[in-house]
C-alpha atoms as a PDB file:
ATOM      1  CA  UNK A   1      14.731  -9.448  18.197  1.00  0.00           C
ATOM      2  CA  UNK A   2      14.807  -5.738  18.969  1.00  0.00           C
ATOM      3  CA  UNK A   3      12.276  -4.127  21.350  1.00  0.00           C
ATOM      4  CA  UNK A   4       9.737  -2.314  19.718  1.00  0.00           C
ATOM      5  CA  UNK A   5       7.082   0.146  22.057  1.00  0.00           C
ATOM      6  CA  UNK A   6       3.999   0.238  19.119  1.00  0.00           C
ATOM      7  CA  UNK A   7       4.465  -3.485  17.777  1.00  0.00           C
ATOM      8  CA  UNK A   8       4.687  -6.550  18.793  1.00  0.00           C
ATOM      9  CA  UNK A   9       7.233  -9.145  16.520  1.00  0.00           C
ATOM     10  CA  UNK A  10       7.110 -13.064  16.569  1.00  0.00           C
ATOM     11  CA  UNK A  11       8.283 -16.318  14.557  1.00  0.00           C
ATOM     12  CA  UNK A  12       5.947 -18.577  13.800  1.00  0.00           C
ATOM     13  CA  UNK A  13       8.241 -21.110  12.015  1.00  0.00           C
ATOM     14  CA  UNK A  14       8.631 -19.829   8.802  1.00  0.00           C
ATOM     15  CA  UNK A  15       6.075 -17.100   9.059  1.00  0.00           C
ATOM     16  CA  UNK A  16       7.032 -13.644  10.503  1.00  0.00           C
ATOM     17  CA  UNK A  17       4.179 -12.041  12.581  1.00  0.00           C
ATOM     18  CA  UNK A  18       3.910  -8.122  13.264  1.00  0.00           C
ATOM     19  CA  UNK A  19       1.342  -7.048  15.706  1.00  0.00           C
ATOM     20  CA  UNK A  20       0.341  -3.732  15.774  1.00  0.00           C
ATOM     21  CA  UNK A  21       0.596  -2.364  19.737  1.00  0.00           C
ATOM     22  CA  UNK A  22      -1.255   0.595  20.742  1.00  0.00           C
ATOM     23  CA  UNK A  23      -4.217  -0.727  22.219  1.00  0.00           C
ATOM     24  CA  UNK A  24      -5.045   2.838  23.884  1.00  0.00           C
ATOM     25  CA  UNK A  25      -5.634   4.422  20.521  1.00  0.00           C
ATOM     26  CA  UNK A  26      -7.189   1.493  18.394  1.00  0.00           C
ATOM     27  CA  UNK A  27      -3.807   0.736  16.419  1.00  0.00           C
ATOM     28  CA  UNK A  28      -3.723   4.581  15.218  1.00  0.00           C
ATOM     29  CA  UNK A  29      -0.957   5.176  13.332  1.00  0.00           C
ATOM     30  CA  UNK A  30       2.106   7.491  14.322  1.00  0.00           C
ATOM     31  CA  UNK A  31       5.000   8.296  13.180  1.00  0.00           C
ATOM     32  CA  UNK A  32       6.746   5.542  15.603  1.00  0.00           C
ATOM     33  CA  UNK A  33       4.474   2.769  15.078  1.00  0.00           C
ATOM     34  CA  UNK A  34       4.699   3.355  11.298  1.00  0.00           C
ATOM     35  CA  UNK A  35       8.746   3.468  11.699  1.00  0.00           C
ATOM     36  CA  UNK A  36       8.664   0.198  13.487  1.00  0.00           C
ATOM     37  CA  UNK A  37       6.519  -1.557  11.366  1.00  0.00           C
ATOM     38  CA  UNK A  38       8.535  -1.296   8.348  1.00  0.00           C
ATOM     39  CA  UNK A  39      11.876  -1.823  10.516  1.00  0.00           C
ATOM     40  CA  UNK A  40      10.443  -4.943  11.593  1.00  0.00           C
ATOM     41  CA  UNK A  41       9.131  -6.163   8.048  1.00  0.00           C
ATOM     42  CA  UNK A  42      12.627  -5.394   6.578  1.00  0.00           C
ATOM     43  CA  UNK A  43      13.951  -7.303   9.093  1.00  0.00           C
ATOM     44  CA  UNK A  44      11.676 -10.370   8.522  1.00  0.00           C
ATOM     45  CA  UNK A  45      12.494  -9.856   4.940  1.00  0.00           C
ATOM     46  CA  UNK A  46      16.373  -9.957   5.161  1.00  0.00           C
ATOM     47  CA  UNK A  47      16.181 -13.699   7.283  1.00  0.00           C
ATOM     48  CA  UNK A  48      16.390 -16.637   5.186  1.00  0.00           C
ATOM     49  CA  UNK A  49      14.545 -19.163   7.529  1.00  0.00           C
ATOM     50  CA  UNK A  50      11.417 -16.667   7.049  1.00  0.00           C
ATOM     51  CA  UNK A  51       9.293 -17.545   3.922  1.00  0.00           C
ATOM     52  CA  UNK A  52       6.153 -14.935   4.337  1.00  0.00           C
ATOM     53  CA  UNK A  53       4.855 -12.417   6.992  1.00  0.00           C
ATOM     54  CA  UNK A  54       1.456 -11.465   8.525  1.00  0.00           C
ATOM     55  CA  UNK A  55       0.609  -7.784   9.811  1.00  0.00           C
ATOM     56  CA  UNK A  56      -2.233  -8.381  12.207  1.00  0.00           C
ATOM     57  CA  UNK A  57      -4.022  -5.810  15.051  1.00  0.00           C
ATOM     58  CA  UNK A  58      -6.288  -6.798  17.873  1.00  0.00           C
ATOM     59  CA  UNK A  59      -9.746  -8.175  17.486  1.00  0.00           C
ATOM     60  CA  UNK A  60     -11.596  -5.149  17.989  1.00  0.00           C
ATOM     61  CA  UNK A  61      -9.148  -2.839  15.214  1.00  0.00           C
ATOM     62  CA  UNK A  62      -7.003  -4.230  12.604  1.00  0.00           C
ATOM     63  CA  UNK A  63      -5.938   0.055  13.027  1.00  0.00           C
ATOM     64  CA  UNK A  64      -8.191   2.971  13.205  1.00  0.00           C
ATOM     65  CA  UNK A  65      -6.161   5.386  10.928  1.00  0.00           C
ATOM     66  CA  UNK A  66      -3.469   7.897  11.482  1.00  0.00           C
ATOM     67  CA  UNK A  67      -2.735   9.420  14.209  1.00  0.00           C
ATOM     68  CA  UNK A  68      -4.447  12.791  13.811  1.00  0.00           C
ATOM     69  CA  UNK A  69      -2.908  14.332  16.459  1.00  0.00           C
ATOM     70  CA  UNK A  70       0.276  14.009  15.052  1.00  0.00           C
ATOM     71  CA  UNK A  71      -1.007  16.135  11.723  1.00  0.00           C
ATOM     72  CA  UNK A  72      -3.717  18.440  13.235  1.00  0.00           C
ATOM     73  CA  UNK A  73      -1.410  21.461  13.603  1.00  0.00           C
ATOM     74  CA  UNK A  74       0.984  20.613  10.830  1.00  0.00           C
ATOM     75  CA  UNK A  75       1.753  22.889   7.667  1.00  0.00           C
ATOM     76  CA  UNK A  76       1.732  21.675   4.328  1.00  0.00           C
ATOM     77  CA  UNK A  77       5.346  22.111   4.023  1.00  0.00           C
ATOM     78  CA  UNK A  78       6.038  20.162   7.576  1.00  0.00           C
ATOM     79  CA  UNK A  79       4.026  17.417   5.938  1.00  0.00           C
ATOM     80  CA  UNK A  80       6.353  17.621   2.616  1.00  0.00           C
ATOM     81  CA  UNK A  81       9.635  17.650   4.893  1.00  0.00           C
ATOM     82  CA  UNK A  82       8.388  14.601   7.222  1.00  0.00           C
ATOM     83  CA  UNK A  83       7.382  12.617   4.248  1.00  0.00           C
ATOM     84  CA  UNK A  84       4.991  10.356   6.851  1.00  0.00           C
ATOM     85  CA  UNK A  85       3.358   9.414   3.952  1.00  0.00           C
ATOM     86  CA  UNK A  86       7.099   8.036   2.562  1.00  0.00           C
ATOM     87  CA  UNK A  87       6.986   5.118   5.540  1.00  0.00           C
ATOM     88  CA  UNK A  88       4.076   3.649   3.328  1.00  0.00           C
ATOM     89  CA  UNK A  89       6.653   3.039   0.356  1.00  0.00           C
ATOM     90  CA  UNK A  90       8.976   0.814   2.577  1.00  0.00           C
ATOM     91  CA  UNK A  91       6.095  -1.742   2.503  1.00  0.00           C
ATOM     92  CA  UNK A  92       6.469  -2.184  -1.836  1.00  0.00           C
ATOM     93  CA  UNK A  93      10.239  -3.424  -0.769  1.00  0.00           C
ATOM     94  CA  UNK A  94       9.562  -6.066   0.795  1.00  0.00           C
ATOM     95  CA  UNK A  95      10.414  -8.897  -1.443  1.00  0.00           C
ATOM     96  CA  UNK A  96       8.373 -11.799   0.391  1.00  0.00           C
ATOM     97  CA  UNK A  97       4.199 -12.110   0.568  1.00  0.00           C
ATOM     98  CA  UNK A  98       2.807  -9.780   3.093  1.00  0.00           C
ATOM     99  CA  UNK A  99      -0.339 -11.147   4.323  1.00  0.00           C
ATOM    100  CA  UNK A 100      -2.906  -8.848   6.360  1.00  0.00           C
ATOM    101  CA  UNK A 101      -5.015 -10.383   9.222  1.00  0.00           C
ATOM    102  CA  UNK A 102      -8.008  -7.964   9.686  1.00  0.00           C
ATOM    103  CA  UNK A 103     -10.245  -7.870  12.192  1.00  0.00           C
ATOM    104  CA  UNK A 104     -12.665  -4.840  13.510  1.00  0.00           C
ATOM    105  CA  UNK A 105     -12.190  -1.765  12.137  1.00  0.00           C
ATOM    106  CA  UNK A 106      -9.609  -1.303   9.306  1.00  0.00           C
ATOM    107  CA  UNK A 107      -9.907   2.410   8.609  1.00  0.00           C
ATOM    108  CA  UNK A 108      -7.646   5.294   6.802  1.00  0.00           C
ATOM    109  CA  UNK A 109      -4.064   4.544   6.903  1.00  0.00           C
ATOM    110  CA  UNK A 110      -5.026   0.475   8.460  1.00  0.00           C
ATOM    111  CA  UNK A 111      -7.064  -0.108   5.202  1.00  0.00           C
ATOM    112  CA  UNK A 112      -3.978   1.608   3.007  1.00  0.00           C
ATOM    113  CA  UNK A 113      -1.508  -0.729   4.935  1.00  0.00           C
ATOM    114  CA  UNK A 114      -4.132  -3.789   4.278  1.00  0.00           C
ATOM    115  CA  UNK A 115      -3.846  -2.790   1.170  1.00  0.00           C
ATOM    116  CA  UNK A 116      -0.463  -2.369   0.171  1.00  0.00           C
ATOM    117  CA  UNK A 117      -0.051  -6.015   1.765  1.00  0.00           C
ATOM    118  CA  UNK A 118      -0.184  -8.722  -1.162  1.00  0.00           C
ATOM    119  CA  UNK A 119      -3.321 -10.543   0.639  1.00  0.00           C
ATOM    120  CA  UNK A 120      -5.932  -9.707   3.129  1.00  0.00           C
ATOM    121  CA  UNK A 121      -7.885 -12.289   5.477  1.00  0.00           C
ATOM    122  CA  UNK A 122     -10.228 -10.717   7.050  1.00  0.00           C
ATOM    123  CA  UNK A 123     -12.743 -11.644  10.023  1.00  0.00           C
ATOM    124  CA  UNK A 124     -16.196 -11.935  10.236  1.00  0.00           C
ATOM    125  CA  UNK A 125     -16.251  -8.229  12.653  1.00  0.00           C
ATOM    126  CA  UNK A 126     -13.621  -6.220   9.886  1.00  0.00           C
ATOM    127  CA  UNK A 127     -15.012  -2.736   8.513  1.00  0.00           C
ATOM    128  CA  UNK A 128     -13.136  -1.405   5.437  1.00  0.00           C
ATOM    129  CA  UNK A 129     -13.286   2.037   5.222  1.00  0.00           C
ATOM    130  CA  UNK A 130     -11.693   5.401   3.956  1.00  0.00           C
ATOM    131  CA  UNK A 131     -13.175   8.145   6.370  1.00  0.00           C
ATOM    132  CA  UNK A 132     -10.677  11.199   5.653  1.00  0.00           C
ATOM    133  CA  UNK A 133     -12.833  13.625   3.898  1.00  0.00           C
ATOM    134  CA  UNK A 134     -14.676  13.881   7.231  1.00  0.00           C
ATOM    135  CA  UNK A 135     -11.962  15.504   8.753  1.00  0.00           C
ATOM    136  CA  UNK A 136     -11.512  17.937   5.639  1.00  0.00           C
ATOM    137  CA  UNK A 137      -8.662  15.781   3.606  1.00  0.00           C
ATOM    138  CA  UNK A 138      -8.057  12.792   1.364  1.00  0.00           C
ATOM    139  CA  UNK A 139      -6.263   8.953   1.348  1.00  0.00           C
ATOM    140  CA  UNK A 140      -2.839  10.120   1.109  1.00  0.00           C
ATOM    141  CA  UNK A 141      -1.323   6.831   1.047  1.00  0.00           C
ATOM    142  CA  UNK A 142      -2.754   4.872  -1.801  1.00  0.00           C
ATOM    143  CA  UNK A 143      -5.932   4.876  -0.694  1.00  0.00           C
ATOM    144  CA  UNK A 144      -7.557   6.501  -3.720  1.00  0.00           C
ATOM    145  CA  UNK A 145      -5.319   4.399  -6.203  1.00  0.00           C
ATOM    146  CA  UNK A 146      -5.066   0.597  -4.612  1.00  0.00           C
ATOM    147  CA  UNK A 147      -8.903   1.273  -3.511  1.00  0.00           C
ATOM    148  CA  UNK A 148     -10.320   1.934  -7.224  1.00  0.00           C
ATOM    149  CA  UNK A 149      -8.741  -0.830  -8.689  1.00  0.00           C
ATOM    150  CA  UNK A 150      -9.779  -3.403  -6.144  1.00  0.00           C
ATOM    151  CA  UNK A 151     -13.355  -2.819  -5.504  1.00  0.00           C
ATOM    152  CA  UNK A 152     -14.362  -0.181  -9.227  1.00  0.00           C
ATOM    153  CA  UNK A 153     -14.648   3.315  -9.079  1.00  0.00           C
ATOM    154  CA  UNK A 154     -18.412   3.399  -8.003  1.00  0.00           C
ATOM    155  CA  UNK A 155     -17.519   2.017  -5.031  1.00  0.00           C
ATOM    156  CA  UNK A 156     -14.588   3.789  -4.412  1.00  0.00           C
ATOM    157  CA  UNK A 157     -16.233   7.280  -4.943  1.00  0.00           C
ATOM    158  CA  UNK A 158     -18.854   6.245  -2.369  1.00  0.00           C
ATOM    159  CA  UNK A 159     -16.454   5.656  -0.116  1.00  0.00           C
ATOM    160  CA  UNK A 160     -14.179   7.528  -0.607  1.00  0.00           C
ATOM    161  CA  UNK A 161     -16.192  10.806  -0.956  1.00  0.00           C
ATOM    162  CA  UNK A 162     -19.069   9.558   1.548  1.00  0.00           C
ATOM    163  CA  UNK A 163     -17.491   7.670   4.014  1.00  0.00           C
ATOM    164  CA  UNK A 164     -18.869   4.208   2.994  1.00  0.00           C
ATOM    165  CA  UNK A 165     -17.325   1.586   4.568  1.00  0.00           C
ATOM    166  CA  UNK A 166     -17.388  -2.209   3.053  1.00  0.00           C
ATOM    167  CA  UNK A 167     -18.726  -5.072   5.886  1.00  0.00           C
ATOM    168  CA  UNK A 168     -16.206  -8.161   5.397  1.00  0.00           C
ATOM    169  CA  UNK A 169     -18.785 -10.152   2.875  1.00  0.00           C
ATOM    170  CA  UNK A 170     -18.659  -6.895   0.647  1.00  0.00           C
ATOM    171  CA  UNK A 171     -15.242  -6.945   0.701  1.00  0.00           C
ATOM    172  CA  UNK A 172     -15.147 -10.035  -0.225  1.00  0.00           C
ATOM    173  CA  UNK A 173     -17.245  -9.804  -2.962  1.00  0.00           C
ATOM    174  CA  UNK A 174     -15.405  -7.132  -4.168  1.00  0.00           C
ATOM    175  CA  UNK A 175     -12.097  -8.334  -4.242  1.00  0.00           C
ATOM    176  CA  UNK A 176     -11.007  -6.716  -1.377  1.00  0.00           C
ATOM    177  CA  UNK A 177     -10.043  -9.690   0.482  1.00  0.00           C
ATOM    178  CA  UNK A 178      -9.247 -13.282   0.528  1.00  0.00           C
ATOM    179  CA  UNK A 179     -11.456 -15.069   2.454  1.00  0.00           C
ATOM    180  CA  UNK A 180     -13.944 -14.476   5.549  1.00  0.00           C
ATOM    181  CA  UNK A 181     -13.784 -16.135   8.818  1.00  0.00           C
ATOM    182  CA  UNK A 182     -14.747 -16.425  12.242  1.00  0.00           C
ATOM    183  CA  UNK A 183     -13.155 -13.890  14.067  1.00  0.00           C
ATOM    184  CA  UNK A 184     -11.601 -16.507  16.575  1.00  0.00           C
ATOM    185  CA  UNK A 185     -10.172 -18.217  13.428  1.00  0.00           C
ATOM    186  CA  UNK A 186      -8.758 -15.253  11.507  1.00  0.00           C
ATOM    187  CA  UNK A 187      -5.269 -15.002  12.442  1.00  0.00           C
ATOM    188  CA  UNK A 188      -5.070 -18.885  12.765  1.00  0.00           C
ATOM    189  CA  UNK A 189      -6.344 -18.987   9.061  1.00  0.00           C
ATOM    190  CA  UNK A 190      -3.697 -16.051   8.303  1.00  0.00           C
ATOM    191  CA  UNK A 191      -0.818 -17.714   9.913  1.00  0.00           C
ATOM    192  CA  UNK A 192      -2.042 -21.044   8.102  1.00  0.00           C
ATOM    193  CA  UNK A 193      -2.232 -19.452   4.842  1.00  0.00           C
ATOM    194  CA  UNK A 194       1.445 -17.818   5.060  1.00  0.00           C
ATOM    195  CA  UNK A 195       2.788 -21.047   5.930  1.00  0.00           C
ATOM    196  CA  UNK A 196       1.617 -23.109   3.324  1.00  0.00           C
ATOM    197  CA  UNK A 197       3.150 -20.381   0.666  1.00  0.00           C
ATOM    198  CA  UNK A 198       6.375 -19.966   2.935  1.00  0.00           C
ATOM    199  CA  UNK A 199       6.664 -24.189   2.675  1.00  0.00           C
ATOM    200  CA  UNK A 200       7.345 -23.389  -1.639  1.00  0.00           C
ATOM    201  CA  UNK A 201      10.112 -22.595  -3.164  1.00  0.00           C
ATOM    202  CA  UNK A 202      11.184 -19.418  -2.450  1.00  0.00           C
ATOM    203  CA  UNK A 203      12.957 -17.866  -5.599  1.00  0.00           C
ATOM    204  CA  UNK A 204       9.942 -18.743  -7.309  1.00  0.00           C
ATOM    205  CA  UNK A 205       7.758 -17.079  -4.944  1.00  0.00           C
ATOM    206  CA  UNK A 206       9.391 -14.084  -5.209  1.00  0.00           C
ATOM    207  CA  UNK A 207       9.628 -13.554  -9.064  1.00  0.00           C
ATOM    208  CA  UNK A 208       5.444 -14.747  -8.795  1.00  0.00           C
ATOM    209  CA  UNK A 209       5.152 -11.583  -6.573  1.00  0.00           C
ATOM    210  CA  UNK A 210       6.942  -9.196  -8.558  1.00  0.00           C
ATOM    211  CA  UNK A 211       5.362 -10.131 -11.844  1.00  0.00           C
ATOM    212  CA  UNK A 212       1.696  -9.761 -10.291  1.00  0.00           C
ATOM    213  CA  UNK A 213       1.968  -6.587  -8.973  1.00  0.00           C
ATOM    214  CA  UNK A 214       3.782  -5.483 -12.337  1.00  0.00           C
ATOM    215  CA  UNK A 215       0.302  -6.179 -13.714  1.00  0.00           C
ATOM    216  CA  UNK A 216      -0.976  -2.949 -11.775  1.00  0.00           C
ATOM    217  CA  UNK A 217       1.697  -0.996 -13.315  1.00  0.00           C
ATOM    218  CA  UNK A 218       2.375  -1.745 -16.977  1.00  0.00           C
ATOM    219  CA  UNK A 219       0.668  -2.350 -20.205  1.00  0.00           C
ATOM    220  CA  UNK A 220      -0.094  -6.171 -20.974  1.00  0.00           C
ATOM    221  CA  UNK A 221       2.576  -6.761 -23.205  1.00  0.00           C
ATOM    222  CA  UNK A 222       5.125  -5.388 -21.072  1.00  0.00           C
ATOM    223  CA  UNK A 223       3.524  -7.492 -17.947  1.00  0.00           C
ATOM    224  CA  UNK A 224       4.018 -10.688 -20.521  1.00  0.00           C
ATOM    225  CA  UNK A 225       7.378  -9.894 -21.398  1.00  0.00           C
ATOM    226  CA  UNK A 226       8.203  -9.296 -17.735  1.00  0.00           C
ATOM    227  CA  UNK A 227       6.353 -12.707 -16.801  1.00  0.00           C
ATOM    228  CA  UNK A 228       8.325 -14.566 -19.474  1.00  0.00           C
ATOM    229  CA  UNK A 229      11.622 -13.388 -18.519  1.00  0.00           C
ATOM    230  CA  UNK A 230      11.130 -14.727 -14.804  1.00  0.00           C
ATOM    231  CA  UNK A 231       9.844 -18.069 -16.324  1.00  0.00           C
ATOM    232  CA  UNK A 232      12.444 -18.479 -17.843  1.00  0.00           C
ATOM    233  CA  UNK A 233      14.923 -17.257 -15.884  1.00  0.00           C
ATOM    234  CA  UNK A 234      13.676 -19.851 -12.724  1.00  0.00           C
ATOM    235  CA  UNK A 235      15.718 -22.668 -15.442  1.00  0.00           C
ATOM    236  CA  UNK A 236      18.684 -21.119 -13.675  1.00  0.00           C
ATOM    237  CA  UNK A 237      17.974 -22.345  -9.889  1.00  0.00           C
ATOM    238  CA  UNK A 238      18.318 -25.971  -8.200  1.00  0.00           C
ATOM    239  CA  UNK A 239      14.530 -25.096  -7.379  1.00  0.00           C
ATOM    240  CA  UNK A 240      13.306 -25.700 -10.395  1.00  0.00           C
ATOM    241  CA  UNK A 241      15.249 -29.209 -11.054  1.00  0.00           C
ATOM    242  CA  UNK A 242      14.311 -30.193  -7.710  1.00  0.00           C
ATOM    243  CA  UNK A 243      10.466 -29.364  -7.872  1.00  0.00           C
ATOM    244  CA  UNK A 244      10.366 -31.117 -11.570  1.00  0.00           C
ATOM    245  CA  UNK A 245      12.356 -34.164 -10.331  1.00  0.00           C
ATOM    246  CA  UNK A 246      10.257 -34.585  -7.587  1.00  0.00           C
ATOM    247  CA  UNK A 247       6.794 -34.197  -9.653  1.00  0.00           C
ATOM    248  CA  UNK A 248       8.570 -36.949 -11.672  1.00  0.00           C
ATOM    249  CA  UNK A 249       9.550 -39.210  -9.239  1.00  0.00           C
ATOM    250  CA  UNK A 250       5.928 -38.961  -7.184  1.00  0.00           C
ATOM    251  CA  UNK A 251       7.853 -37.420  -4.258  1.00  0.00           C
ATOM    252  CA  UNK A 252       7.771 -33.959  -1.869  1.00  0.00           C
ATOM    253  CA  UNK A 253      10.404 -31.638  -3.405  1.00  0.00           C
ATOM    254  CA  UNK A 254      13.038 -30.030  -1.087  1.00  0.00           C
ATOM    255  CA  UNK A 255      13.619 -26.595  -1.550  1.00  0.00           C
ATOM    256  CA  UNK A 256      16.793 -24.837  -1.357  1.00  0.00           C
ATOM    257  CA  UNK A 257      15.784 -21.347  -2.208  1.00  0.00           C
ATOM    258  CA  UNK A 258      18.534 -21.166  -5.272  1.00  0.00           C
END
């Protein structure tokens, strides 16, 4: 595996892990840790033997936000011409389930990357939290989008205007997240969790993926047409005959991710 200076990369079997590296600034988010995140994800992405990932921090901050010193100085056209924001969109291409492990405080640009991943486990210590109008600007990375339609708008306003931020049981009760644990349990439960959907069959979990988050972005008959055309088109793989054959004959099906 490459050498990364901001992240930290490991197999777990099937599951990829990403840990986020910058200890000395709570997980902050620059330009380079953003870069290798989504080099690393692609690259967990493109291996066959990997099934699902998990983008975890420390124990004390899943990631504190952007950097701001990288932006405190910047113009607006600087900001147009870096597209920082942009790195964000390489996270919607990666084709397998993207599970975050949360723990501490998930703030700013952390809670848009917790958000952007397809699940969120989250530990008893995580804060949830959108705190850029204090420093005079907006979620510029989904925040104000992905936020509203987990948790409502009343929520979202309140936190988004007035620096709420959610304990884990609120997020929980929310929507926000998954499930709650004991921080010395939540990337064990994380890990746990991507391996038990990394162990199914893989074409299926894919077109599953894709057809959920089409929900977010289409009208419910075109989400139902969408839905029905990867139904049906799963007829097509040895998956399918396997995992019906083996529901028949009272066995444990053998994927072969085609």
């Amino acid at each position: 595996m490459a050498a990364y200076n901001t992240i930290q990369m490991e197999t777990r079997n099937q599951v990829g892990l990403v840990r986020l590296n910058r200890p000395q600034a709570m997980n902050a988010l620059n330009n380079e840790l953003l870069s290798e995140l989504m080099e690393a994800l692609a690259t967990f992405d493109q291996n066959p033997e990997i099934g699902a990932l998990v983008i975890t921090g420390s124990e004390r901050a899943f990631a504190a936000g952007a950097d701001i010193k990288e932006m405190a100085n910047a113009t607006a056209i600087e900001m147009l011409q870096q597209n920082r924001v942009g790195q964000f969109d390489r996270l919607k291409l990666i084709k397998k389930p993207v599970i975050a492990a949360v723990s501490g405080w998930c703030l700013g640009g952390g809670c848009e990357i917790a958000m952007a991943c397809d699940m969120i486990v989250a530990s008893e210590s995580a804060r949830f939290g959108q705190p850029e109008i204090t420093i005079g600007v907006i979620p510029g990375a989904g925040g104000t989008q992905r936020l509203t339609r987990a948790v409502g708008k009343a929520i979202a306003m309140e936190m988004v205007l007035n620096n709420r931020t959610l304990t884990a049981e609120e997020a929980l009760q929310l929507g926000l997240v998954n499930r709650v644990v004991p921080v010395e349990r939540y990337l064990d439960e994380a890990l746990e969790l991507a391996a038990e959907i990394a162990s199914r069959a893989p074409v299926a979990i894919r077109l599953a993926k894709e057809a959920i988050l089409q929900a977010y972005e289409s009208s419910l008959s075109e989400g139902l047409a969408d839905e029905r055309r990867a139904f049906y088109l799963l007829f097509a793989t040895q998956d399918q005959k396997e995992g019906m054959a083996a529901f028949i004959e009272k066995r444990k099906p053998e994927w072969k991710g085609s």
